[in-house]
Each structure stands twice: as C-alpha cells, then as structure tokens.
C-alpha atoms as a PDB file:
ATOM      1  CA  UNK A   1       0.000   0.000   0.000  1.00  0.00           C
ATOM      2  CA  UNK A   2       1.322   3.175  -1.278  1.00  0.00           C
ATOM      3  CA  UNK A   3       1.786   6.106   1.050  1.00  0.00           C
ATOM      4  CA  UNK A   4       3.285   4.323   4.218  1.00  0.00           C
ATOM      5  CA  UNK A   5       7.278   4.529   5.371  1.00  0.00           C
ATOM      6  CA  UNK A   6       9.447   2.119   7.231  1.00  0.00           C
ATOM      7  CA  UNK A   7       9.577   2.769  11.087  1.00  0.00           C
ATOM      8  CA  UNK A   8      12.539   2.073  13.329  1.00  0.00           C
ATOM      9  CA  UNK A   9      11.872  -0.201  16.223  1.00  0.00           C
ATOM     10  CA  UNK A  10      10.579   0.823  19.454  1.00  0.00           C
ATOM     11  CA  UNK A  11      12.975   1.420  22.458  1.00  0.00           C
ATOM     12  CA  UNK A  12      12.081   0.853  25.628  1.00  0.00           C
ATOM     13  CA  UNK A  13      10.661   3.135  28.460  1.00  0.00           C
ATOM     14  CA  UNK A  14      14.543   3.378  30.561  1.00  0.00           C
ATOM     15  CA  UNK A  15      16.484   4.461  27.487  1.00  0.00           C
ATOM     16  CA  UNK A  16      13.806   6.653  26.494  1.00  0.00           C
ATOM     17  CA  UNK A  17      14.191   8.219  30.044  1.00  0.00           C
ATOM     18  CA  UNK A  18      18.320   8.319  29.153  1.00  0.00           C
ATOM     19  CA  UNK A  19      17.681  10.423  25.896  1.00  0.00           C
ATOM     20  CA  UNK A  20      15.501  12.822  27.747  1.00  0.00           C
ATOM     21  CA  UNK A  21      17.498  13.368  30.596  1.00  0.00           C
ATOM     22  CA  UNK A  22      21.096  13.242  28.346  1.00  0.00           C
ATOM     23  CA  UNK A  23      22.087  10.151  30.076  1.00  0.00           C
ATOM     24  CA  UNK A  24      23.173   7.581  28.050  1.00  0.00           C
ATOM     25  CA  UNK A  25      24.949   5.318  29.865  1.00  0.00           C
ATOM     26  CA  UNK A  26      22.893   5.377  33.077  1.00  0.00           C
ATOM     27  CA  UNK A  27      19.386   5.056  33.874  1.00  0.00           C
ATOM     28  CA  UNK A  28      16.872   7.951  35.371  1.00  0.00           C
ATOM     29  CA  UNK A  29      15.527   7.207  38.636  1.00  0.00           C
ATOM     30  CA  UNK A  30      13.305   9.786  39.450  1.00  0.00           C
ATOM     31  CA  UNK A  31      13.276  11.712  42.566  1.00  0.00           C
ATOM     32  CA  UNK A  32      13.943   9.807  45.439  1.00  0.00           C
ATOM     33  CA  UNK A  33      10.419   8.881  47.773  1.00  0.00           C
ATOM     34  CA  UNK A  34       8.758  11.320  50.237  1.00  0.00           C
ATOM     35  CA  UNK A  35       5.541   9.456  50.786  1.00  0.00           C
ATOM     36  CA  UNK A  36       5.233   6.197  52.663  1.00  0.00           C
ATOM     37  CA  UNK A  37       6.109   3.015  50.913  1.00  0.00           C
ATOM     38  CA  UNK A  38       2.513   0.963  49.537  1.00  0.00           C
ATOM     39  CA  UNK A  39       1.958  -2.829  50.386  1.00  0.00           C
ATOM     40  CA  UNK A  40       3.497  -5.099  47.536  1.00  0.00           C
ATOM     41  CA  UNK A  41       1.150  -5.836  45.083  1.00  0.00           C
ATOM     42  CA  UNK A  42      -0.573  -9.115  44.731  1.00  0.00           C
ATOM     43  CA  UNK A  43       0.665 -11.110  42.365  1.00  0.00           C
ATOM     44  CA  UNK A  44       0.677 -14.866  40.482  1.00  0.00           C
ATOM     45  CA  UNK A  45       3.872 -16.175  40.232  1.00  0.00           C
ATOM     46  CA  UNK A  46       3.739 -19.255  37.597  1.00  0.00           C
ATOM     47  CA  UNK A  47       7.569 -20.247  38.409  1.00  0.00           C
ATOM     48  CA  UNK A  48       6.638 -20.966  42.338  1.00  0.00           C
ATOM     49  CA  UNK A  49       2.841 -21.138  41.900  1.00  0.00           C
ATOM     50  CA  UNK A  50       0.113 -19.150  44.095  1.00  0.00           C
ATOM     51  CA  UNK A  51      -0.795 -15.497  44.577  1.00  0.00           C
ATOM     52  CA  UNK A  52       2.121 -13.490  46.202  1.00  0.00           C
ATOM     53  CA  UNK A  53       2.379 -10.254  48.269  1.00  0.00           C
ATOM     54  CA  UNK A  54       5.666  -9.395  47.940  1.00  0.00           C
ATOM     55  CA  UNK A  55       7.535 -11.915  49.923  1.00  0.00           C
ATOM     56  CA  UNK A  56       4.610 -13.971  51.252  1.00  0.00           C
ATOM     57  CA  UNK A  57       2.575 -16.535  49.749  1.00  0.00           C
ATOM     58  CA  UNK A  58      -1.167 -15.673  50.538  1.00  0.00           C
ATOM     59  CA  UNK A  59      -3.115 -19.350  50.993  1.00  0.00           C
ATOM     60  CA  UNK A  60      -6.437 -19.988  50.373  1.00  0.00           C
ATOM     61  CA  UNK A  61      -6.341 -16.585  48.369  1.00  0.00           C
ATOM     62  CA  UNK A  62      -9.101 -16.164  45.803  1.00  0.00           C
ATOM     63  CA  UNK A  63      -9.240 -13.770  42.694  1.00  0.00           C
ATOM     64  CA  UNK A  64     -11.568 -11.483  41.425  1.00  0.00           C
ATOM     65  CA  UNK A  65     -12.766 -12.277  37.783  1.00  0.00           C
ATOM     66  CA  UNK A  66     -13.590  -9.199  35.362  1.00  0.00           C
ATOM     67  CA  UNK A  67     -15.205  -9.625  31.742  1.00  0.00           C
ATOM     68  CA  UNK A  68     -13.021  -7.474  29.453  1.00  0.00           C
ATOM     69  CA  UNK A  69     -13.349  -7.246  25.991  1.00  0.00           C
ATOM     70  CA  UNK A  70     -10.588  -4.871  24.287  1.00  0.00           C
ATOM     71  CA  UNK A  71     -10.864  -2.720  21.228  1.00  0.00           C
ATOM     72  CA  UNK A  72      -8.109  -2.439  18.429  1.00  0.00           C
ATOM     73  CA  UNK A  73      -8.876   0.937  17.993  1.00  0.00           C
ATOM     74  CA  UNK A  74     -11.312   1.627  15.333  1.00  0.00           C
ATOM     75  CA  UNK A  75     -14.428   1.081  16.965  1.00  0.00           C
ATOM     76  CA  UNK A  76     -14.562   3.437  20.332  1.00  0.00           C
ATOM     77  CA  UNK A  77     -16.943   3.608  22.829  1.00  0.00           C
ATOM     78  CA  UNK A  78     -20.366   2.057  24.017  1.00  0.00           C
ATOM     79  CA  UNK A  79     -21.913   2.840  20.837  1.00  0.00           C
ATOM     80  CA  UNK A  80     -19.138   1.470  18.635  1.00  0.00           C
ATOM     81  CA  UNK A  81     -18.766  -1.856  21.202  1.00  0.00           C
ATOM     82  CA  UNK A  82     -22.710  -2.403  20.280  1.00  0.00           C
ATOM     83  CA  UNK A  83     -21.794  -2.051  16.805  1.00  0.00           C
ATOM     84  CA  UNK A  84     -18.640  -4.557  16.776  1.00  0.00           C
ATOM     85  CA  UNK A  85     -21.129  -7.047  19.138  1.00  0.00           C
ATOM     86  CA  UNK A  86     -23.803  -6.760  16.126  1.00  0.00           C
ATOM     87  CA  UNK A  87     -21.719  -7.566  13.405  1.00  0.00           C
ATOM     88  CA  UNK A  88     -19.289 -10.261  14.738  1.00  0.00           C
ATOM     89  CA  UNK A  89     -15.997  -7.574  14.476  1.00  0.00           C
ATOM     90  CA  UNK A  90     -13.240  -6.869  17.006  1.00  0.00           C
ATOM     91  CA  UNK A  91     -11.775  -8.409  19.513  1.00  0.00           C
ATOM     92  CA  UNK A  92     -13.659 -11.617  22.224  1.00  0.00           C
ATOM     93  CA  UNK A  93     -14.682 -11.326  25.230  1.00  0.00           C
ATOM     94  CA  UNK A  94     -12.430 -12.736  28.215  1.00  0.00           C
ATOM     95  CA  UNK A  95     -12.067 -12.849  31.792  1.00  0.00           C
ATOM     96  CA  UNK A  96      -9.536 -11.202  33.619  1.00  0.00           C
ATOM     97  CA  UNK A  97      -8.480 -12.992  37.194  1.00  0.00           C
ATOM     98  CA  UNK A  98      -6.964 -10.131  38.923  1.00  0.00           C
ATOM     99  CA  UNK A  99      -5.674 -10.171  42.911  1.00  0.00           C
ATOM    100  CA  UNK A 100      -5.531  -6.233  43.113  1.00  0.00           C
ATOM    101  CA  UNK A 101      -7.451  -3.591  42.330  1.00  0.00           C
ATOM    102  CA  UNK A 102      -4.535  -1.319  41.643  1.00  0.00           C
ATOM    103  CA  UNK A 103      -3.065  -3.734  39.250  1.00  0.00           C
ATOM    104  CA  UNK A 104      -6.727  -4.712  37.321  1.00  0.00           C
ATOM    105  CA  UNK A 105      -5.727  -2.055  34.623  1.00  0.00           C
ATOM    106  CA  UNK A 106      -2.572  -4.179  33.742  1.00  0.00           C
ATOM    107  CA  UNK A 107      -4.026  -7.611  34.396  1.00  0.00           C
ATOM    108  CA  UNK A 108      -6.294  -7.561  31.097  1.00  0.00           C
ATOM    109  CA  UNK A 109      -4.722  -9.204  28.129  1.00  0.00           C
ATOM    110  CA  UNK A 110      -2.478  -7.219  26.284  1.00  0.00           C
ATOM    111  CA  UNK A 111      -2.455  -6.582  22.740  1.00  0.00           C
ATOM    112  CA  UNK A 112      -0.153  -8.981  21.641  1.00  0.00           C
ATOM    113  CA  UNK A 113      -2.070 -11.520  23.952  1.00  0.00           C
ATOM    114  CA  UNK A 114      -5.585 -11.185  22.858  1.00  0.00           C
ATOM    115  CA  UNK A 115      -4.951 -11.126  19.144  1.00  0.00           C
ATOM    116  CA  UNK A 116      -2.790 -13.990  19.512  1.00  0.00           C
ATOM    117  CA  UNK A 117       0.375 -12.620  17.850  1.00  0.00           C
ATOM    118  CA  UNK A 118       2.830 -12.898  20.926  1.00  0.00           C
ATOM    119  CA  UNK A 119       6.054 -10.981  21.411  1.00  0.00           C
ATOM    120  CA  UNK A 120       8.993 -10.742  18.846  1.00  0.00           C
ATOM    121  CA  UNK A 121      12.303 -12.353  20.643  1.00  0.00           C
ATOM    122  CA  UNK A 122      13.578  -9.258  20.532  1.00  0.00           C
ATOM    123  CA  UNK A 123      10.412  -7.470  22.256  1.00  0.00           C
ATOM    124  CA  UNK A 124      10.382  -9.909  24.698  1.00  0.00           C
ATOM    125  CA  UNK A 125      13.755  -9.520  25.428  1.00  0.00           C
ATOM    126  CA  UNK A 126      13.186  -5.826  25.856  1.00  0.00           C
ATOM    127  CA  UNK A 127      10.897  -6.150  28.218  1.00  0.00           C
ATOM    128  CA  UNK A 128      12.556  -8.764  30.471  1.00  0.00           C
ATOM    129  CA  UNK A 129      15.726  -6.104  30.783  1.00  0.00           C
ATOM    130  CA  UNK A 130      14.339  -3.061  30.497  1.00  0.00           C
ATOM    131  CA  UNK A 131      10.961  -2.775  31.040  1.00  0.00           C
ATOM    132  CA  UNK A 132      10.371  -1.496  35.316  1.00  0.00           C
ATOM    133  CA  UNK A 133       7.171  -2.781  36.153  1.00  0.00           C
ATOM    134  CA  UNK A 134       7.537  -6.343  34.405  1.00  0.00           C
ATOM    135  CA  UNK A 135       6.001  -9.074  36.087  1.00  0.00           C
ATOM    136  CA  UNK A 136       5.842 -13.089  35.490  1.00  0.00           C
ATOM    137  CA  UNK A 137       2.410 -13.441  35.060  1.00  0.00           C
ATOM    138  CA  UNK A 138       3.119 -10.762  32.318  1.00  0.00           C
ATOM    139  CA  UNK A 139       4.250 -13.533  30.040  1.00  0.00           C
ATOM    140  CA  UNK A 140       1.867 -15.925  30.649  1.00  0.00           C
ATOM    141  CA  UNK A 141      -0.118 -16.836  27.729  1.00  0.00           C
ATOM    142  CA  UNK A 142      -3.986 -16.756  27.485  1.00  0.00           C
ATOM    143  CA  UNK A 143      -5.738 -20.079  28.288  1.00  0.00           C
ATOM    144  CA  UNK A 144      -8.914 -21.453  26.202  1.00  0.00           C
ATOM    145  CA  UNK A 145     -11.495 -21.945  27.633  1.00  0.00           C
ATOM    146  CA  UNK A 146     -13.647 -24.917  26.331  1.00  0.00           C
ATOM    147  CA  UNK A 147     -17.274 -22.655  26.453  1.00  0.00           C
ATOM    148  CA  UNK A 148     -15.992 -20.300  23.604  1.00  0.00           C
ATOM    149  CA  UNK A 149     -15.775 -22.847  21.066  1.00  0.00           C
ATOM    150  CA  UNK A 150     -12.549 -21.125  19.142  1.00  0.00           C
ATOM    151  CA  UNK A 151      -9.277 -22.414  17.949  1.00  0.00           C
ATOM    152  CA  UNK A 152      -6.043 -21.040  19.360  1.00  0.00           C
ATOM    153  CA  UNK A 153      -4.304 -21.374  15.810  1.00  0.00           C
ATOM    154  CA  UNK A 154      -6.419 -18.008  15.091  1.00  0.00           C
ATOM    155  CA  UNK A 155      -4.793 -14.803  15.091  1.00  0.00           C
ATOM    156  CA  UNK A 156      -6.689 -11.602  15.182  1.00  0.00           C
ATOM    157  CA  UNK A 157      -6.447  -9.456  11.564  1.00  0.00           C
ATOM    158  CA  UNK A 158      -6.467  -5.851  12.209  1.00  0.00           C
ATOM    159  CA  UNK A 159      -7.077  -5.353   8.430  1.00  0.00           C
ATOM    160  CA  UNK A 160     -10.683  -7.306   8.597  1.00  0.00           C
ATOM    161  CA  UNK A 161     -10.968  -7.038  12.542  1.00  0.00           C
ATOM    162  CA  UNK A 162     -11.442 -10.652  13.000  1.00  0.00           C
ATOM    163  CA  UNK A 163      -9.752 -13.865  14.059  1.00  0.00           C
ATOM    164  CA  UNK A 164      -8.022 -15.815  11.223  1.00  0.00           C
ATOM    165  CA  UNK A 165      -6.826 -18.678  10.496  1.00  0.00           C
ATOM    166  CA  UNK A 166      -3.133 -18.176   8.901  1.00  0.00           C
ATOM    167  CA  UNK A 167      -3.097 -18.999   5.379  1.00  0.00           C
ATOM    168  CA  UNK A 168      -0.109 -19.412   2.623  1.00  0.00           C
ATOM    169  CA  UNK A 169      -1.167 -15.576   0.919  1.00  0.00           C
ATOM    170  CA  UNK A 170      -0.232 -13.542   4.104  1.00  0.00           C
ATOM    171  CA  UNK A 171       3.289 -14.379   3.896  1.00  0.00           C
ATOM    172  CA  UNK A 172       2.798 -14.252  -0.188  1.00  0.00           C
ATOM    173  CA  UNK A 173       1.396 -10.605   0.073  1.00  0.00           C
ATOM    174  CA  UNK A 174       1.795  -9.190   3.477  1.00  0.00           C
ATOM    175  CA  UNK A 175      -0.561  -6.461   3.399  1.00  0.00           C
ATOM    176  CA  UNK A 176      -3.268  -8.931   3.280  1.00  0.00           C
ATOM    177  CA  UNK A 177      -3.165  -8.938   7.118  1.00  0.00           C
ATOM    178  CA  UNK A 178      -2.154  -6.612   9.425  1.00  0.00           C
ATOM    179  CA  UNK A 179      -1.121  -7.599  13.145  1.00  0.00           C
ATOM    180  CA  UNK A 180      -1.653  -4.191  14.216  1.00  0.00           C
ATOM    181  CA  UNK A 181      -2.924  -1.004  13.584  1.00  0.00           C
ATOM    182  CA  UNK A 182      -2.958   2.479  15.367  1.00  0.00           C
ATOM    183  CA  UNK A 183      -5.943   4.960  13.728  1.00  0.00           C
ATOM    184  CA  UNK A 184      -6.617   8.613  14.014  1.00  0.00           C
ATOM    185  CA  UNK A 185      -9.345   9.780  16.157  1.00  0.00           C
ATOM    186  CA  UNK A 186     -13.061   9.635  15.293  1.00  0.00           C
ATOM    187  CA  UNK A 187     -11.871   7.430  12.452  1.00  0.00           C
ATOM    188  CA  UNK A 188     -14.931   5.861  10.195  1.00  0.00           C
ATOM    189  CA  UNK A 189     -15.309   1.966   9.447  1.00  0.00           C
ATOM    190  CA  UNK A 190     -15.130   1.872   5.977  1.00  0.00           C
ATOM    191  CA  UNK A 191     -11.555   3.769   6.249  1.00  0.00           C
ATOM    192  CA  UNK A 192      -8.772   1.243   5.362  1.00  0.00           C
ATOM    193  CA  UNK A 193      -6.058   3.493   5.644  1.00  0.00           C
ATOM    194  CA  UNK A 194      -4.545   3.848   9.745  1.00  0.00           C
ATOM    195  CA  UNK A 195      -1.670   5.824  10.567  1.00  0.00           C
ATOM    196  CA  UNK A 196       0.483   2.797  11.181  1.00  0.00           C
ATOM    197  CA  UNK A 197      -0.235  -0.765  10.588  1.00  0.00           C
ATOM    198  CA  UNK A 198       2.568  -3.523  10.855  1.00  0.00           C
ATOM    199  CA  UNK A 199       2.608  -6.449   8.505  1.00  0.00           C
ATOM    200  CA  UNK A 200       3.064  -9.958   9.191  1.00  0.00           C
ATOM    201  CA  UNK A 201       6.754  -9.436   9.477  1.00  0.00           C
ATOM    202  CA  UNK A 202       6.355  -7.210  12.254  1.00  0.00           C
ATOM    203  CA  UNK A 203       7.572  -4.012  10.212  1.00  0.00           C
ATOM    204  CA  UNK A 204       5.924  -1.166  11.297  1.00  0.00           C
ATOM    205  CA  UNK A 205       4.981   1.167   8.731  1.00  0.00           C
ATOM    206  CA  UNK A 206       3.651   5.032   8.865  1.00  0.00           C
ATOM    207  CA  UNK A 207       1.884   7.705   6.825  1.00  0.00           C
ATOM    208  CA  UNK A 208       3.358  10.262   8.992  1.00  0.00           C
ATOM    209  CA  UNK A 209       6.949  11.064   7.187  1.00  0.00           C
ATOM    210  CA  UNK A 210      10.197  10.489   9.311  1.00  0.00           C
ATOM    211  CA  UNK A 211      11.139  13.690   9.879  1.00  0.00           C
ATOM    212  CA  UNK A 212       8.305  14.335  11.826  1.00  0.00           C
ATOM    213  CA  UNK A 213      10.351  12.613  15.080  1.00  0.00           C
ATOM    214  CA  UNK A 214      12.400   9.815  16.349  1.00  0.00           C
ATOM    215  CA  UNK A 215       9.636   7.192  15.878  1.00  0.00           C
ATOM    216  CA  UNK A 216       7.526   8.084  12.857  1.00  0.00           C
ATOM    217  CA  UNK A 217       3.826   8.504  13.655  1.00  0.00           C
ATOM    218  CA  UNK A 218       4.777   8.144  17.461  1.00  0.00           C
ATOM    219  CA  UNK A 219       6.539   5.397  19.056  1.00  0.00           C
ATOM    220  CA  UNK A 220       4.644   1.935  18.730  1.00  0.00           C
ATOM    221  CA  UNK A 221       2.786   0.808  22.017  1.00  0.00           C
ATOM    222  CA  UNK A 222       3.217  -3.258  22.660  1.00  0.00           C
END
C-alpha cells in the first residue's frame, strides 16, 4: 500500500528516560520517595505457583474475575462496542483474574495476547531487561477456555478485525493482514487506511513522514 514509510523499532521506556534526561549510559531514577512506601502488590507467580504479596505466599487466596473485551482501535466507545457485538468484528470477550485492584488495569490481556500474535524475541527480550514494572504473570499466555468454542491457531487481523486462520497468501502478500494497527481519532469503518499498521513481518509502517520525530507517527505501544 502506497503512502506508508518504514519505522525504526521501538525502544524501551529506561532508554527513552536516558535520551531525555542526556544520560546515556545510566538510567533515570526519578526523585527519590517522600511518601510512605505501599503494600506489595498481589501477584501470580507461575515459576513458584500461588498469589504473592511481595515476599509472602497468601493461601487460600481467591481472585476477582472481570469480563473485558478490548478494542483495536477503530471502533470506540459504548456505541461502537454495540456495533462490533452486532456484526461479529473486534476483539472476544475474556475474563480477567486479577488479585488487586490497583493492578486490574494491567491484568487484562495485552495486545499482543488477545490477538494472539505474541512478542517478537527481541520485544520480549526488551521487556525482560528493560521494562520497570515487568512481572511473570506478564508472560503468561492466554488459556482457552472450552465454552468459547474457538481455535487457538487463530490470530486476530487488524485489516478485517477478525480472528483468522493463517493462510499461505499472508506471507505471499503481506498487506493482506495486518497484526496491528494504530488509527486517528473519530476514524470511520469503511476507512482502510490507519496511521500505522505492521505487517506480518512485524515491520511497522507510517503515513506520517520520518522527519516528523524519532519514531515516525509516534513510538509503537506493545
């Protein structure tokens, strides 16, 4: 598709903090603390098993479970859920098993979870050295359940907003399917051209030209 330019890879959150700060060979560590410390946050650890509060293993703890159902961007809103509900487009419905409140927000699946793409090596990578507030139930993939009668082997198409399966033509033709796609505001269904989309490859690629900053089109959320 005509119109769209290479983008650089993303870099992650510390060395961003190292260019702004005109450190590069250390990492910024804010201001040091002047309120009172918060309780750990609880967590599941997969490697020792069980929900953890910091140091200690809380038994007989039980989890709150959340429906979330995520959007990929082009359909916003209770109006525009309705709409992708109606029609069979965007992303499923899951449930979210969350031990604290102030982590719910990162305990829904994450982009690269729900649409069943995963991590690059090289993202994943990333995140294991650079990325502050990683945690191992981070990496943990998402588990079928037998009720919602689809096949993991799907991965989500942000060209055609649904779940796939892979065929021979999207490595033939990459910009048959898109694994992601970041839109402009108040954009309309029937528009088929985002501001970035990355192909099957993982390449991201931008209408907005390079010299507009660092990371064409803005730097590429994972």
């Amino acid at each position: 598709m005509s119109g769209y330019s290479p983008v650089p890879p993303p870099e992650p959150e510390a060395r961003q903090d190292d260019y702004i700060t005109n450190r590069p060979w250390g990492s910024w560590h804010g201001h040091s603390r002047d309120a009172p410390r918060e309780y750990p946050y609880i967590e599941h650890n997969a490697q020792l098993g069980g929900w953890w509060q910091g140091p200690v293993r809380l038994r007989n703890f039980k989890p709150n479970l959340y429906f979330t159902r995520p959007h990929d961007g082009k359909r916003t809103g209770g109006f525009g859920r309705l709409k992708d509900a109606l029609t069979g487009e965007g992303p499923d419905v899951f449930v979210t098993i969350s031990g604290d409140k102030r982590t719910l927000m990162r305990d829904r699946p994450q982009k690269w979870q729900w649409s069943e793409w995963a991590l690059t090596r090289e993202e994943q990578d990333e995140g294991i050295e650079f990325d502050k507030d990683l945690r191992y139930q981070d990496l943990e993939p998402i588990i079928e359940t037998p009720w919602a009668q689809r096949s993991g082997w799907r991965k989500y198409n942000f060209r055609t907003r649904k779940f796939e399966h892979p065929r021979w033509s999207w490595w033939t033709d990459p910009d048959r399917v898109w694994r992601d796609a970041m839109w402009a505001p108040g954009t309309k269904r029937r528009d088929m051209r985002p501001l970035n989309k990355r192909d099957i490859y993982g390449q991201w690629e931008s209408q907005v030209p390079w010299q507009a900053g660092f990371w064409s089109g803005g730097r590429p959320r994972i």
